[in-house]
Protein backbone atom coordinates (compact mmCIF):
# COMPACT_ATOMS: atom_id res chain seq x y z
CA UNK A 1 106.85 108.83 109.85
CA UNK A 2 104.60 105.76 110.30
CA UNK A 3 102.38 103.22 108.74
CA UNK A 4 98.74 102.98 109.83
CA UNK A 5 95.94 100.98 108.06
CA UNK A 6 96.79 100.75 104.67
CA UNK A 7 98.86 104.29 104.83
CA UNK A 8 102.09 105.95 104.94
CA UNK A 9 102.22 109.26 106.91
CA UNK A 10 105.12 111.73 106.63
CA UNK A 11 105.88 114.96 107.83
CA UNK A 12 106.93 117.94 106.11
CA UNK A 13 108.39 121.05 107.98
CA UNK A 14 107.77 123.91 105.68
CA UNK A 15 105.79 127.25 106.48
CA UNK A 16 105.27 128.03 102.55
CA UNK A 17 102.61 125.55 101.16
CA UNK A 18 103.39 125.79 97.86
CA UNK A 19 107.09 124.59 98.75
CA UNK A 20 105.42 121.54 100.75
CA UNK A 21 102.84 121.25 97.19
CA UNK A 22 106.08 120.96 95.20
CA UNK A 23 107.98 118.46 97.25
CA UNK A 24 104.70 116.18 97.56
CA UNK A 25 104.37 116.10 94.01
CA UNK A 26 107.82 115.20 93.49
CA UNK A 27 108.10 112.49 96.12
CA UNK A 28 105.40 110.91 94.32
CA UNK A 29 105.85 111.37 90.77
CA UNK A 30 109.17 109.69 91.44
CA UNK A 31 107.02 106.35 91.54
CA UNK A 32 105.62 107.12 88.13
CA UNK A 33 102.56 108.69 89.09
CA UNK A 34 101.90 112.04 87.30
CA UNK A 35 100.00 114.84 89.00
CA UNK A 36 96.60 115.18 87.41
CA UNK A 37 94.85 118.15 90.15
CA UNK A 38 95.12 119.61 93.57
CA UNK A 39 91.46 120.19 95.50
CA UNK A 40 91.77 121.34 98.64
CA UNK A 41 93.53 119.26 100.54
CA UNK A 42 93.75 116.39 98.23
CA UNK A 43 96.16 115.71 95.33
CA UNK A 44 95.27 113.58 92.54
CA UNK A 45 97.31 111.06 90.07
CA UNK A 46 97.53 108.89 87.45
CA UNK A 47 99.26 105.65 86.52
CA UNK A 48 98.67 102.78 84.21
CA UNK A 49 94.74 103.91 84.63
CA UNK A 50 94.90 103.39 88.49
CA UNK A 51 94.28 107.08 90.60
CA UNK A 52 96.07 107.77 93.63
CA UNK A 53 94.52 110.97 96.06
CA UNK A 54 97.45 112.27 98.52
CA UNK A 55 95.22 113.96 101.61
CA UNK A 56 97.09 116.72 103.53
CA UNK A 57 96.95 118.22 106.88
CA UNK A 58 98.36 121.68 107.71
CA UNK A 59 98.98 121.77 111.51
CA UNK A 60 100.53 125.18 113.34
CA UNK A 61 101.41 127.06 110.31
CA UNK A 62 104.91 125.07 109.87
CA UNK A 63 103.79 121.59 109.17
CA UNK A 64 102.25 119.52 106.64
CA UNK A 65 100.87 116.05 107.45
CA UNK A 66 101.09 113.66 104.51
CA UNK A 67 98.77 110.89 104.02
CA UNK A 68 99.34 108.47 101.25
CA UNK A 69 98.47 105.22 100.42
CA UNK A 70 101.28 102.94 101.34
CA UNK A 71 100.74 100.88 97.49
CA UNK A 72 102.20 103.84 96.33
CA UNK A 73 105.29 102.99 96.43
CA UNK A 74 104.94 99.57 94.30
C-alpha cells in the first residue's frame, strides 16, 4: 500500500482474523523469518538473532492494516 518512515503498510480485506493471522505470517515467513508469538495486535519473529514485531490494525470489521518494518524484506 505505501511506505512511510521506515515502514511498509498493506492492506488485507478479510472479515475472519485468523485468515488475515495466517496470510501475515506467511507473507513474512517467506523472508525467512519464523513466527515466534502473537500479542494482541503484534506478531513477533525471529531471524539470524534479529526480532521483527508486525503491528496490526483492524478497521470496520473487513480490514486489516499491516504495519511492518520495510528491512523486512532484505
Amino acid at each position: 500500500m505505501s511506505n512511510e518512515n521506515g515502514h511498509q503498510w498493506y492492506v488485507i480485506n478479510e472479515r475472519n482474523t485468523s485468515v488475515a493471522d495466517k496470510m501475515i505470517k506467511e507473507m513474512v515467513d517467506q523472508k525467512g523469518w519464523i513466527f515466534k508469538q502473537k500479542d494482541s495486535n503484534g506478531f513477533f519473529f525471529e531471524r539470524h538473532g534479529e526480532n521483527l514485531i508486525v503491528a496490526t490494525q483492524k478497521w470496520t470489521g473487513d480490514y486489516v492494516f499491516v504495519k511492518i518494518p520495510a528491512n523486512f524484506n532484505e
